[in-house]
PDB file of N, CA and C in Angstrom:
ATOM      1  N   UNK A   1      -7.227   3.669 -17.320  1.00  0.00           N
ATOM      2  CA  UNK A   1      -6.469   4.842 -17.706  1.00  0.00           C
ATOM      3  C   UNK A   1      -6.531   5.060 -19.221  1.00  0.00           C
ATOM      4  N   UNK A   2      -6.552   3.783 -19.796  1.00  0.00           N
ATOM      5  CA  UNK A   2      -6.538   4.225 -21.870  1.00  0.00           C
ATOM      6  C   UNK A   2      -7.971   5.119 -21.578  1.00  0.00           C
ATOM      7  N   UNK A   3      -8.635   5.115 -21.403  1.00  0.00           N
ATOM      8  CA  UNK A   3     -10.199   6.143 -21.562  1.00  0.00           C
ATOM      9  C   UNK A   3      -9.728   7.512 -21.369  1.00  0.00           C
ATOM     10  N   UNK A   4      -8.895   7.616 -20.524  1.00  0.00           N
ATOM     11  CA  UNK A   4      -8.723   9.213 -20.482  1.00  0.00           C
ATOM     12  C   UNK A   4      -7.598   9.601 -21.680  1.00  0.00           C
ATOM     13  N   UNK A   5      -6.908   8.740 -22.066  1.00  0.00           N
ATOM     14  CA  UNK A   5      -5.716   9.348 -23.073  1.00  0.00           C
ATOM     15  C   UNK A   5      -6.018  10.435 -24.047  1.00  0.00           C
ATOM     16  N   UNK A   6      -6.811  10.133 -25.053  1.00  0.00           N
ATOM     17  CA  UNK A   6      -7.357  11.124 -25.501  1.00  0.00           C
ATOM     18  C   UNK A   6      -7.381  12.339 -25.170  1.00  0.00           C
ATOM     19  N   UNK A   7      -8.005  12.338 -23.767  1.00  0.00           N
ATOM     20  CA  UNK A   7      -8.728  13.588 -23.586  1.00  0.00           C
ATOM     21  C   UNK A   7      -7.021  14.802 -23.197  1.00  0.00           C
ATOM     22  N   UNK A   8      -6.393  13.798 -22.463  1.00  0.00           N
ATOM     23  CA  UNK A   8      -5.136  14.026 -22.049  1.00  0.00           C
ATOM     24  C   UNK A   8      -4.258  14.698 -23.214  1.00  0.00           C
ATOM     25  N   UNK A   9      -4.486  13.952 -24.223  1.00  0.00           N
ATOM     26  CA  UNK A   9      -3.591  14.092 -25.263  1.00  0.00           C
ATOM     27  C   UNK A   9      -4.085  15.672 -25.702  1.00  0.00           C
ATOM     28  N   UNK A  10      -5.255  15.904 -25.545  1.00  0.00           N
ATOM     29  CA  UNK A  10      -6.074  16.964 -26.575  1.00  0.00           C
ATOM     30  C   UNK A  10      -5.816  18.651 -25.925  1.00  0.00           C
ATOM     31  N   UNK A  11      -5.646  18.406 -24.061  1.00  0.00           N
ATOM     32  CA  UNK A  11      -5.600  18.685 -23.294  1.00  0.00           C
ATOM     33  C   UNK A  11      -3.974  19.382 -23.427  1.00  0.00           C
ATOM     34  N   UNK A  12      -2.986  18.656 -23.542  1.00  0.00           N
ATOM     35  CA  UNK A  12      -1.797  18.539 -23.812  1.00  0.00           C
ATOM     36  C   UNK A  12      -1.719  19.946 -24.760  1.00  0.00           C
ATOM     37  N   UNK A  13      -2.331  19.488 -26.007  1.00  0.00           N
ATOM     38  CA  UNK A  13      -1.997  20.194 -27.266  1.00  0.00           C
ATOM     39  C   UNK A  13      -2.667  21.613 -26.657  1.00  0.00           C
ATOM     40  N   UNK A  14      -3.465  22.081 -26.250  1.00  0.00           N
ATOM     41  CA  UNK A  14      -4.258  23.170 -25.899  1.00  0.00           C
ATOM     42  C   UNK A  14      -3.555  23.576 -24.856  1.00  0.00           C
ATOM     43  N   UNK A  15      -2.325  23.064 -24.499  1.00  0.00           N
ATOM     44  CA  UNK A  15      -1.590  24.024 -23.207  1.00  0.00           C
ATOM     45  C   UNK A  15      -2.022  23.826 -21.910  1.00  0.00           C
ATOM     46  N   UNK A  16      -2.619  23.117 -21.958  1.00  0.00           N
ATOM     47  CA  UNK A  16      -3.452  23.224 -20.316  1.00  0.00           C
ATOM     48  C   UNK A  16      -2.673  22.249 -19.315  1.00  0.00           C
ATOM     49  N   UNK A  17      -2.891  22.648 -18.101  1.00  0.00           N
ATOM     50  CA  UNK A  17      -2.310  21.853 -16.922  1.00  0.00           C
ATOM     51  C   UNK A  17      -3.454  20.558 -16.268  1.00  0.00           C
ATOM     52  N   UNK A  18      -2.957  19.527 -16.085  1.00  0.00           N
ATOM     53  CA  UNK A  18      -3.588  18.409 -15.898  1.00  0.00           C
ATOM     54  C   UNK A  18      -2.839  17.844 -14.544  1.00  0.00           C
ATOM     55  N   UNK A  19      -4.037  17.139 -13.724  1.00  0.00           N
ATOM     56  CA  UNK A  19      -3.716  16.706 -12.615  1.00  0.00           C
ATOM     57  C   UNK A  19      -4.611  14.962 -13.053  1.00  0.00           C
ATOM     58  N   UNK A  20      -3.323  14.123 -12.583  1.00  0.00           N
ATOM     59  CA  UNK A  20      -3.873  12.957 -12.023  1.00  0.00           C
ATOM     60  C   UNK A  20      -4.637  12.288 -11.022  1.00  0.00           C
ATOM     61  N   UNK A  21      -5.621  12.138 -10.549  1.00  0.00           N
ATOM     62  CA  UNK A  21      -6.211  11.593  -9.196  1.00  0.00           C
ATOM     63  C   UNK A  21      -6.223   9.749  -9.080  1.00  0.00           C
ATOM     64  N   UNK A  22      -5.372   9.140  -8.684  1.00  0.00           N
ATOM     65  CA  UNK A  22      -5.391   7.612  -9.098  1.00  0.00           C
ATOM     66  C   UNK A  22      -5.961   7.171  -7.588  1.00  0.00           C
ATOM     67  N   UNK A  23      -6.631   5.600  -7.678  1.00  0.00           N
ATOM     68  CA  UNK A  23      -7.134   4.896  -6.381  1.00  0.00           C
ATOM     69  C   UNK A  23      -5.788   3.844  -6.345  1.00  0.00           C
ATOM     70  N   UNK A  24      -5.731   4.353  -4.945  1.00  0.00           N
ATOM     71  CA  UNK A  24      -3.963   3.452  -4.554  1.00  0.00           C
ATOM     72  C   UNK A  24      -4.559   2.274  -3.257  1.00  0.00           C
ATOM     73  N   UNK A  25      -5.510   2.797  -3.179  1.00  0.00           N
ATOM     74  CA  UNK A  25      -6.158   1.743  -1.601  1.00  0.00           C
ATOM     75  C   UNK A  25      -7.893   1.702  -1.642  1.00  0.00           C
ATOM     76  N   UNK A  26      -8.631   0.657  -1.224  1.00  0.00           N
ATOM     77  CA  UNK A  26      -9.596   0.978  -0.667  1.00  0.00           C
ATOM     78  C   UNK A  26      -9.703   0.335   0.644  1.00  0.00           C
ATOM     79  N   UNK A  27     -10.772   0.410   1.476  1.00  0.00           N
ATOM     80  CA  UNK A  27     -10.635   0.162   2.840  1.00  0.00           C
ATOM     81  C   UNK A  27     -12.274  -0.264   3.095  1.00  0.00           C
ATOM     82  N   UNK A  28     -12.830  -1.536   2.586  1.00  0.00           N
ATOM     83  CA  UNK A  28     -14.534  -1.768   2.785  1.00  0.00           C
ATOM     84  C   UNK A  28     -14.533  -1.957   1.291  1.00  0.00           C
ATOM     85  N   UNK A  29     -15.861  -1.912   0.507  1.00  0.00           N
ATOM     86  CA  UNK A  29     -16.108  -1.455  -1.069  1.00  0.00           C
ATOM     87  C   UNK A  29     -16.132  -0.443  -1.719  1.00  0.00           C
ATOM     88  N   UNK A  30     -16.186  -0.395  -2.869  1.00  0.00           N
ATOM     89  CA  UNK A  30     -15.904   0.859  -3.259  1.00  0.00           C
ATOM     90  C   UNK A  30     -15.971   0.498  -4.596  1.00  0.00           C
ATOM     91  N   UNK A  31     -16.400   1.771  -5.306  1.00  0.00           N
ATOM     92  CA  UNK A  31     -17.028   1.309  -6.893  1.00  0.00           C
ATOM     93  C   UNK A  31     -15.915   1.330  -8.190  1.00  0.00           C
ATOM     94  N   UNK A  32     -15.015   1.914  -7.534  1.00  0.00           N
ATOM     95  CA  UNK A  32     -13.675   1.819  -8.195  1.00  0.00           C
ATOM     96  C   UNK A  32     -12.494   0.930  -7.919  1.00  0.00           C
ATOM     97  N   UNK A  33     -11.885   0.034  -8.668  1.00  0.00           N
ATOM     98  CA  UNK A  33     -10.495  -0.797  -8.006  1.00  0.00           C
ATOM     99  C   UNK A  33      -9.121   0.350  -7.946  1.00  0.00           C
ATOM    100  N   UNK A  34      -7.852   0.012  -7.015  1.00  0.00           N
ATOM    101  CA  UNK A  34      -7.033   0.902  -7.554  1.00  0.00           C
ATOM    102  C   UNK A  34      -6.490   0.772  -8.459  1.00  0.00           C
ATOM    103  N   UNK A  35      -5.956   1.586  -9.101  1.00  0.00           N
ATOM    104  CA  UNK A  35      -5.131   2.128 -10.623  1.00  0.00           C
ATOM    105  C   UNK A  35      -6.793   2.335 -11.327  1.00  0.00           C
ATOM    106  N   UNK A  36      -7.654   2.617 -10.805  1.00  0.00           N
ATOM    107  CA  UNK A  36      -8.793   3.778 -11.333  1.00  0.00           C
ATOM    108  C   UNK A  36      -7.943   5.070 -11.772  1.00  0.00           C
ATOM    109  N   UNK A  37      -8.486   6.317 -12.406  1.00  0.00           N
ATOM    110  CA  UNK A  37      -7.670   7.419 -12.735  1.00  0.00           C
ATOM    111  C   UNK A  37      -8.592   8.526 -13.367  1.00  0.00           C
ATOM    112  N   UNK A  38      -8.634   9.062 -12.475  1.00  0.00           N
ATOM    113  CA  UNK A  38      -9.549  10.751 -13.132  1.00  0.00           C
ATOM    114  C   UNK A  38      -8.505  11.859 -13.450  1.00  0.00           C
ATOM    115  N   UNK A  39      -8.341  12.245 -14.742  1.00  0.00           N
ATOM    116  CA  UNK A  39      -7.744  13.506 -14.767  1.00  0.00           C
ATOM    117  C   UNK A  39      -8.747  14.563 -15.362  1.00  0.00           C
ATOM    118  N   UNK A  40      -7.825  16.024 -14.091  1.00  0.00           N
ATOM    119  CA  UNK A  40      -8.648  16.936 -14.410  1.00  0.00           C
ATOM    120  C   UNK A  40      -7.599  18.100 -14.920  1.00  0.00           C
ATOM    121  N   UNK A  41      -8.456  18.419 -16.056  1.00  0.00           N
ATOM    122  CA  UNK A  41      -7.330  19.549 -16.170  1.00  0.00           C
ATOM    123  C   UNK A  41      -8.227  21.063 -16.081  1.00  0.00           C
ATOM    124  N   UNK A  42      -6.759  22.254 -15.859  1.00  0.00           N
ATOM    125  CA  UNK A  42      -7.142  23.656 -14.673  1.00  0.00           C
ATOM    126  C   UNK A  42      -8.172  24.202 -15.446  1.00  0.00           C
ATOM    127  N   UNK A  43      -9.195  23.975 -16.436  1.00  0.00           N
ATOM    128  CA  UNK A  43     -10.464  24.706 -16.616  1.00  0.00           C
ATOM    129  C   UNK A  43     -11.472  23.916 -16.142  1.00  0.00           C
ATOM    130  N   UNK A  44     -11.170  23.047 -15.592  1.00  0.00           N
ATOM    131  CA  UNK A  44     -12.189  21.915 -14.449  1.00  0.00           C
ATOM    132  C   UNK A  44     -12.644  20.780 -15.570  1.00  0.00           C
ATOM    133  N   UNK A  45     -12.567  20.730 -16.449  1.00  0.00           N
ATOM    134  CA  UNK A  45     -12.736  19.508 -17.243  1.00  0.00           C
ATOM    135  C   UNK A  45     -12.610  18.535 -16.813  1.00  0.00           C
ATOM    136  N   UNK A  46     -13.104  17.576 -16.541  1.00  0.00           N
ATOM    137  CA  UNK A  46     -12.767  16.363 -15.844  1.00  0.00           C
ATOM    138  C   UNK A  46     -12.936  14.985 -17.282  1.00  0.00           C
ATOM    139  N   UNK A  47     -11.829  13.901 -16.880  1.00  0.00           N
ATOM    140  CA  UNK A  47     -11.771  12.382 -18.007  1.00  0.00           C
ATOM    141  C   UNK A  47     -11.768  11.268 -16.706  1.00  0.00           C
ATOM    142  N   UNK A  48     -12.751  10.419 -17.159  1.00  0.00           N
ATOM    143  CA  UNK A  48     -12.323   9.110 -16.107  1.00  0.00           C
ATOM    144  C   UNK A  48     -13.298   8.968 -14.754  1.00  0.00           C
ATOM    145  N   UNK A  49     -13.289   8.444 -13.942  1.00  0.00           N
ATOM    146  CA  UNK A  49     -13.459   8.400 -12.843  1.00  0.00           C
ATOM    147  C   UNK A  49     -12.813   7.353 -12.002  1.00  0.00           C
ATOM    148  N   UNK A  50     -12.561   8.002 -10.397  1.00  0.00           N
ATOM    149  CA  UNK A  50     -12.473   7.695  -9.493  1.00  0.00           C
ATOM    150  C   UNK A  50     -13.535   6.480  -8.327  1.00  0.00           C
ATOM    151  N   UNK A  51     -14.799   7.003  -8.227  1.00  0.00           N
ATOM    152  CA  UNK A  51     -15.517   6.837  -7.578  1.00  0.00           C
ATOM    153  C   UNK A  51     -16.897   6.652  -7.617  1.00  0.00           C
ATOM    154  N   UNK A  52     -17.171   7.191  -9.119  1.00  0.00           N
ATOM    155  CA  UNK A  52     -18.593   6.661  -9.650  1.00  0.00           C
ATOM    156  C   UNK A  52     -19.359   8.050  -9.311  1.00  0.00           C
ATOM    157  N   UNK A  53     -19.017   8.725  -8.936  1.00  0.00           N
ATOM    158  CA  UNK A  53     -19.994   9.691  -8.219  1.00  0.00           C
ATOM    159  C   UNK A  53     -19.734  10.246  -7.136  1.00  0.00           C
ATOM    160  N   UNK A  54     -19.841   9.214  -6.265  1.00  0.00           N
ATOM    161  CA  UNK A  54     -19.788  10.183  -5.010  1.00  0.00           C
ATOM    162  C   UNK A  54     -19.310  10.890  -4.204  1.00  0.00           C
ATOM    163  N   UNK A  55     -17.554  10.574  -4.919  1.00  0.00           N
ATOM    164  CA  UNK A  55     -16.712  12.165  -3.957  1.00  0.00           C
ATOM    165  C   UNK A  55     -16.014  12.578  -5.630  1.00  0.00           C
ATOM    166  N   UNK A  56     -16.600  12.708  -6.725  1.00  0.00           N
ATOM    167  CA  UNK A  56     -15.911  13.233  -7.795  1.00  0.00           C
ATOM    168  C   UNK A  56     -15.683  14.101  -7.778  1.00  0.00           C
ATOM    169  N   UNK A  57     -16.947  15.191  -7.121  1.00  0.00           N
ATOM    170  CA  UNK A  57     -16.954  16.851  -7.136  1.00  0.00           C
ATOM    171  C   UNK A  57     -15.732  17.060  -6.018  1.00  0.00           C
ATOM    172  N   UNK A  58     -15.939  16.433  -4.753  1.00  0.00           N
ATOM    173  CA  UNK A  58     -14.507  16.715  -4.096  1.00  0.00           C
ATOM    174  C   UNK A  58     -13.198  16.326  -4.627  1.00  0.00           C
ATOM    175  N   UNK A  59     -12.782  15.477  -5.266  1.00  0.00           N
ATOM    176  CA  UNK A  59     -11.682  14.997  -6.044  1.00  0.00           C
ATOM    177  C   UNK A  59     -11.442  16.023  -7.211  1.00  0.00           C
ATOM    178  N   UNK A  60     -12.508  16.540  -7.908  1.00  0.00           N
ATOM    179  CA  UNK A  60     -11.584  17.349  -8.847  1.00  0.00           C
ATOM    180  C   UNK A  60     -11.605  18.622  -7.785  1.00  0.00           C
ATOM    181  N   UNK A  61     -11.701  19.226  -6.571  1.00  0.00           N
ATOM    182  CA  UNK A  61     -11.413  20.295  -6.418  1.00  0.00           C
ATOM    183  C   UNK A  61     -10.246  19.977  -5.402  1.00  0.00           C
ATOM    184  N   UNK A  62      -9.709  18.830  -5.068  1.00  0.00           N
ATOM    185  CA  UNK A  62      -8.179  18.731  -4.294  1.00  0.00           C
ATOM    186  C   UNK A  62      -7.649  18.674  -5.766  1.00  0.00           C
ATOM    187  N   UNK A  63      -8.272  18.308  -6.890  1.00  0.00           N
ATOM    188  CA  UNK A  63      -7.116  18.302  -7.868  1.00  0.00           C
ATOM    189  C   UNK A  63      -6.807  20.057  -8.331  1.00  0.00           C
ATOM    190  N   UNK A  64      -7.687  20.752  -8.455  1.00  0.00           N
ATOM    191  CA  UNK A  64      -7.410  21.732  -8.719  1.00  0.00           C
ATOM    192  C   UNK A  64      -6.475  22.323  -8.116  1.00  0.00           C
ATOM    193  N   UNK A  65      -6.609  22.121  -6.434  1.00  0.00           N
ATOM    194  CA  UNK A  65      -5.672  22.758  -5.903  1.00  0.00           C
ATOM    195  C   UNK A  65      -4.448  22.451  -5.910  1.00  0.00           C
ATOM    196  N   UNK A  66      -4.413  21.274  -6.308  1.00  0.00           N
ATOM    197  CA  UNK A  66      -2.809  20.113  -6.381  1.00  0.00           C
ATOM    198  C   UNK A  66      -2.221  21.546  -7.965  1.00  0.00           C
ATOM    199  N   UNK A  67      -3.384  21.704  -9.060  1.00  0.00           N
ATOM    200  CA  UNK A  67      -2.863  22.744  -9.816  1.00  0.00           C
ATOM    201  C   UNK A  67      -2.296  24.334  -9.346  1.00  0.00           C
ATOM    202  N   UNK A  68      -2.989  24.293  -8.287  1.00  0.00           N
ATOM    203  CA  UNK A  68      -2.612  25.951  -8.338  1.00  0.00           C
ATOM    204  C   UNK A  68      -1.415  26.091  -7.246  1.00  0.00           C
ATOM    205  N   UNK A  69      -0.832  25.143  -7.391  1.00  0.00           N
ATOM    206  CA  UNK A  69       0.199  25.014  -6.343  1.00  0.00           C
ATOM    207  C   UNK A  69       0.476  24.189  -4.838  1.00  0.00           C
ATOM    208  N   UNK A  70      -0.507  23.198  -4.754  1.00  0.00           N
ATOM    209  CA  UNK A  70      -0.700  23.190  -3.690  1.00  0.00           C
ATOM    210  C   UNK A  70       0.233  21.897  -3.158  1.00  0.00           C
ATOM    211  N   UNK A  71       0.818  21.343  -4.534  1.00  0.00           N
ATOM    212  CA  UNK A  71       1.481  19.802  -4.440  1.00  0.00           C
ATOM    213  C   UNK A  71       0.716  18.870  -4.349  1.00  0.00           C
ATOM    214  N   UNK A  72       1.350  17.948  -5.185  1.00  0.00           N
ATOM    215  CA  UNK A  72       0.891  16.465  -4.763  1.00  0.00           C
ATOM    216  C   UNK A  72       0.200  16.006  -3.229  1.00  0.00           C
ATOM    217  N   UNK A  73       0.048  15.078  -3.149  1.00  0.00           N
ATOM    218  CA  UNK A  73      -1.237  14.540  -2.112  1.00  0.00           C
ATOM    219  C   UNK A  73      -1.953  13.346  -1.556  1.00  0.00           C
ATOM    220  N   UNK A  74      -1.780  12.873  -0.780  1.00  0.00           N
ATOM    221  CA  UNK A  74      -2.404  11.675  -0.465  1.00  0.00           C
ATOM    222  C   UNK A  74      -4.133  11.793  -0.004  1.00  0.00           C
ATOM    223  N   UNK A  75      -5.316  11.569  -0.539  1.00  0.00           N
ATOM    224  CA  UNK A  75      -6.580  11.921   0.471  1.00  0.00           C
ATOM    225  C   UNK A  75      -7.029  10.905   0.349  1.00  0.00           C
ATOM    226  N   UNK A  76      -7.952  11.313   1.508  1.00  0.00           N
ATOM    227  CA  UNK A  76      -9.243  10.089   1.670  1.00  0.00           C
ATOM    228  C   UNK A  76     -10.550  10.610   1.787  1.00  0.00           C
ATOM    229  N   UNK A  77     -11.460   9.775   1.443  1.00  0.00           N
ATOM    230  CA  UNK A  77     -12.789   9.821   1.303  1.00  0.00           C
ATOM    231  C   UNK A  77     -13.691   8.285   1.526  1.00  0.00           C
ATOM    232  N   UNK A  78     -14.623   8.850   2.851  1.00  0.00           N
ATOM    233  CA  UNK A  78     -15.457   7.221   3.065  1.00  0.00           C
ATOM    234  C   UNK A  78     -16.755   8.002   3.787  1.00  0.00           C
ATOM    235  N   UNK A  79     -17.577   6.427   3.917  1.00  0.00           N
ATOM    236  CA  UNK A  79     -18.708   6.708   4.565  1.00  0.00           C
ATOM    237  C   UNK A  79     -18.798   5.513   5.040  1.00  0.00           C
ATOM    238  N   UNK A  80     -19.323   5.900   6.732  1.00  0.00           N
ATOM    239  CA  UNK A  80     -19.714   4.892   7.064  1.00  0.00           C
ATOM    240  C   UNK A  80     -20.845   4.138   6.412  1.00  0.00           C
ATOM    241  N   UNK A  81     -21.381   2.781   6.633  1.00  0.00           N
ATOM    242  CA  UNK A  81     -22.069   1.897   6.166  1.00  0.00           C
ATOM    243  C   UNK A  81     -23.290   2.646   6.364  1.00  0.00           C
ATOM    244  N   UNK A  82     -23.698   3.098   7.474  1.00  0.00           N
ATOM    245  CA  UNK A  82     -24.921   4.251   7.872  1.00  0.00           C
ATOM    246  C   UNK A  82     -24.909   5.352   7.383  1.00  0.00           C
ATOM    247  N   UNK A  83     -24.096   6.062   7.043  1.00  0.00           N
ATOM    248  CA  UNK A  83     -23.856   7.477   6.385  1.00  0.00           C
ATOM    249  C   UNK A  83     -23.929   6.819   5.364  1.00  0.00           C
ATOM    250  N   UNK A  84     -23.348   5.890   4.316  1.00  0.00           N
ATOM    251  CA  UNK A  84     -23.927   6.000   3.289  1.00  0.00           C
ATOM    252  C   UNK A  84     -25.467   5.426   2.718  1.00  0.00           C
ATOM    253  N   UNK A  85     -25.853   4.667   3.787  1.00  0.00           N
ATOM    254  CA  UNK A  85     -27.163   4.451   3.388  1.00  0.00           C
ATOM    255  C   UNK A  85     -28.173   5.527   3.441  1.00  0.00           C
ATOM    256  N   UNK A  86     -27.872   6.870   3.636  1.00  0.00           N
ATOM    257  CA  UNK A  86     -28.424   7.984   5.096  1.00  0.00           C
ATOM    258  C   UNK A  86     -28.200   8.786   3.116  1.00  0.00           C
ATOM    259  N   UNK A  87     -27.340   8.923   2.631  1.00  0.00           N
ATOM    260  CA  UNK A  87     -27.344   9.539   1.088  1.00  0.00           C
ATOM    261  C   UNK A  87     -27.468   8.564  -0.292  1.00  0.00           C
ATOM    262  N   UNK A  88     -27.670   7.368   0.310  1.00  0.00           N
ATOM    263  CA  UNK A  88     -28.490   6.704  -0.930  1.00  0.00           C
ATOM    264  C   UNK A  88     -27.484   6.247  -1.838  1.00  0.00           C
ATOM    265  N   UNK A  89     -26.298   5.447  -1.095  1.00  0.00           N
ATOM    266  CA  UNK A  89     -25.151   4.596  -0.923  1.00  0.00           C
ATOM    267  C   UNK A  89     -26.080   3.330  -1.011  1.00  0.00           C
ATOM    268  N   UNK A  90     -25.369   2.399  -1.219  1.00  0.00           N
ATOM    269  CA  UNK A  90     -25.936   1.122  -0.673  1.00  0.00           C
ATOM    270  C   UNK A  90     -24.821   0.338  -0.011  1.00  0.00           C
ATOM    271  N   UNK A  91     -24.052   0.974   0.206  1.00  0.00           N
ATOM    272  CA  UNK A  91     -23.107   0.493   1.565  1.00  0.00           C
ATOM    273  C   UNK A  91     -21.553   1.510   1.581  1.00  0.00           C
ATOM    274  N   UNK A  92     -21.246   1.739   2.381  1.00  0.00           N
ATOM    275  CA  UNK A  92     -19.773   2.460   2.902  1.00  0.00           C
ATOM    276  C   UNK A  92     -18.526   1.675   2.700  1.00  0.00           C
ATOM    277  N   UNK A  93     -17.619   2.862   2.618  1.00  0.00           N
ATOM    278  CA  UNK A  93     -15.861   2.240   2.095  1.00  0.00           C
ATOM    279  C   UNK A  93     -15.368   3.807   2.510  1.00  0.00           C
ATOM    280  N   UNK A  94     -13.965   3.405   2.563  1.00  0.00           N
ATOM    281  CA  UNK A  94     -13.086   4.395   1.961  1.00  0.00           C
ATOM    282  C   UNK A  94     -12.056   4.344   0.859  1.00  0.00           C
ATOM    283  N   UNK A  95     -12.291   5.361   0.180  1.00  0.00           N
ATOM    284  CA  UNK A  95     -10.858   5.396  -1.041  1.00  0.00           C
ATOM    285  C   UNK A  95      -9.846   6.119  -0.422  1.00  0.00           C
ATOM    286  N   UNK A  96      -8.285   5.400  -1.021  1.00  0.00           N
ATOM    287  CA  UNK A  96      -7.523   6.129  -0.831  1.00  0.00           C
ATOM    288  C   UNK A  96      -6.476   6.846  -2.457  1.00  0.00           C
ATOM    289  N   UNK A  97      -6.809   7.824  -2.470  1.00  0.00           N
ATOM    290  CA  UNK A  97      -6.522   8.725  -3.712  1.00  0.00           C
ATOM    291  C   UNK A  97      -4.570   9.330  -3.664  1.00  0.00           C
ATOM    292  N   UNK A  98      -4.113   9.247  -4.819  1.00  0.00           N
ATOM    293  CA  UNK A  98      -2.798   9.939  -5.040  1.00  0.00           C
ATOM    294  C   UNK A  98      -3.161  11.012  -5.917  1.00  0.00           C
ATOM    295  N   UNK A  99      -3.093  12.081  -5.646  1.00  0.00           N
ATOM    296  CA  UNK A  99      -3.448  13.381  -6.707  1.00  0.00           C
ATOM    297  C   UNK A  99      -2.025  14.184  -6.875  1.00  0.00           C
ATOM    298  N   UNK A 100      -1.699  14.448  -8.065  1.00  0.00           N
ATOM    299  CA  UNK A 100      -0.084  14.821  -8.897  1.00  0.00           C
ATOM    300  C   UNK A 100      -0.443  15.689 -10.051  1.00  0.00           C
ATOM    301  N   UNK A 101       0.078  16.788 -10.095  1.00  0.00           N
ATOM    302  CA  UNK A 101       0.101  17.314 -11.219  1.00  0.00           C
ATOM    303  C   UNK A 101       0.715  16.482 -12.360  1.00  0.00           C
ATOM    304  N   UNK A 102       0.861  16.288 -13.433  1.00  0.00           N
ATOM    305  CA  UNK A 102       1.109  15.707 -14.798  1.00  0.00           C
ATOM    306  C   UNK A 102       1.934  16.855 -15.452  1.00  0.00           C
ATOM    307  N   UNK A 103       3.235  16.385 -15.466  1.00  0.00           N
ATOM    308  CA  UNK A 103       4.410  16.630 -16.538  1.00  0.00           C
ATOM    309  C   UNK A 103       4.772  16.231 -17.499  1.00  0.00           C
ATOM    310  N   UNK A 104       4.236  17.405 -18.014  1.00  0.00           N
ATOM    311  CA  UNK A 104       4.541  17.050 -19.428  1.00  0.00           C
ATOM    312  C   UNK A 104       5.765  16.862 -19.884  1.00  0.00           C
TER     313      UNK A 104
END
């Protein structure tokens, strides 16, 4: 989480709305431990990662929506061991994500 402060902080000063995406579970491997932490704030900027890659693009767009009203959130994202070898994984997990808008 210190890696994103900055960006948070800068983010802050410029008015903008910021959403947290933290890893609270995984379920198999997974390239992130929990208390991982991507924040995105509402011009899609993204600090941090979640997942290394492979569900980032989906993670900042539940975060967006967590911005435009949609509330906080529990999601998940996995692949099987075959599905991910099938996109060039080298093995399957699931994350389990908390996504929150950030109050300032």
């Amino acid at each position: 989480m210190r890696e994103i402060l900055d960006d948070i902080e800068r983010w802050r000063r410029l008015g903008r709305s910021v959403a947290l995406a933290r890893v609270i579970d995984l379920e198999g491997s997974g390239p992130r431990m929990p208390g991982a932490t991507m924040a995105v704030a509402d011009n899609g900027e993204v600090a941090g990662s979640v997942s290394g890659g492979c569900v980032e693009g989906a993670v900042v767009a539940e975060a967006l929506e967590v911005l435009d009203g949609g509330g906080r959130r529990l999601v998940s994202f996995g692949y099987s061991d075959d599905e991910a070898f099938a996109v060039g994984l080298t093995c399957g997990g699931t994350v389990h994500l908390f996504i929150e808008p950030l109050d300032w």
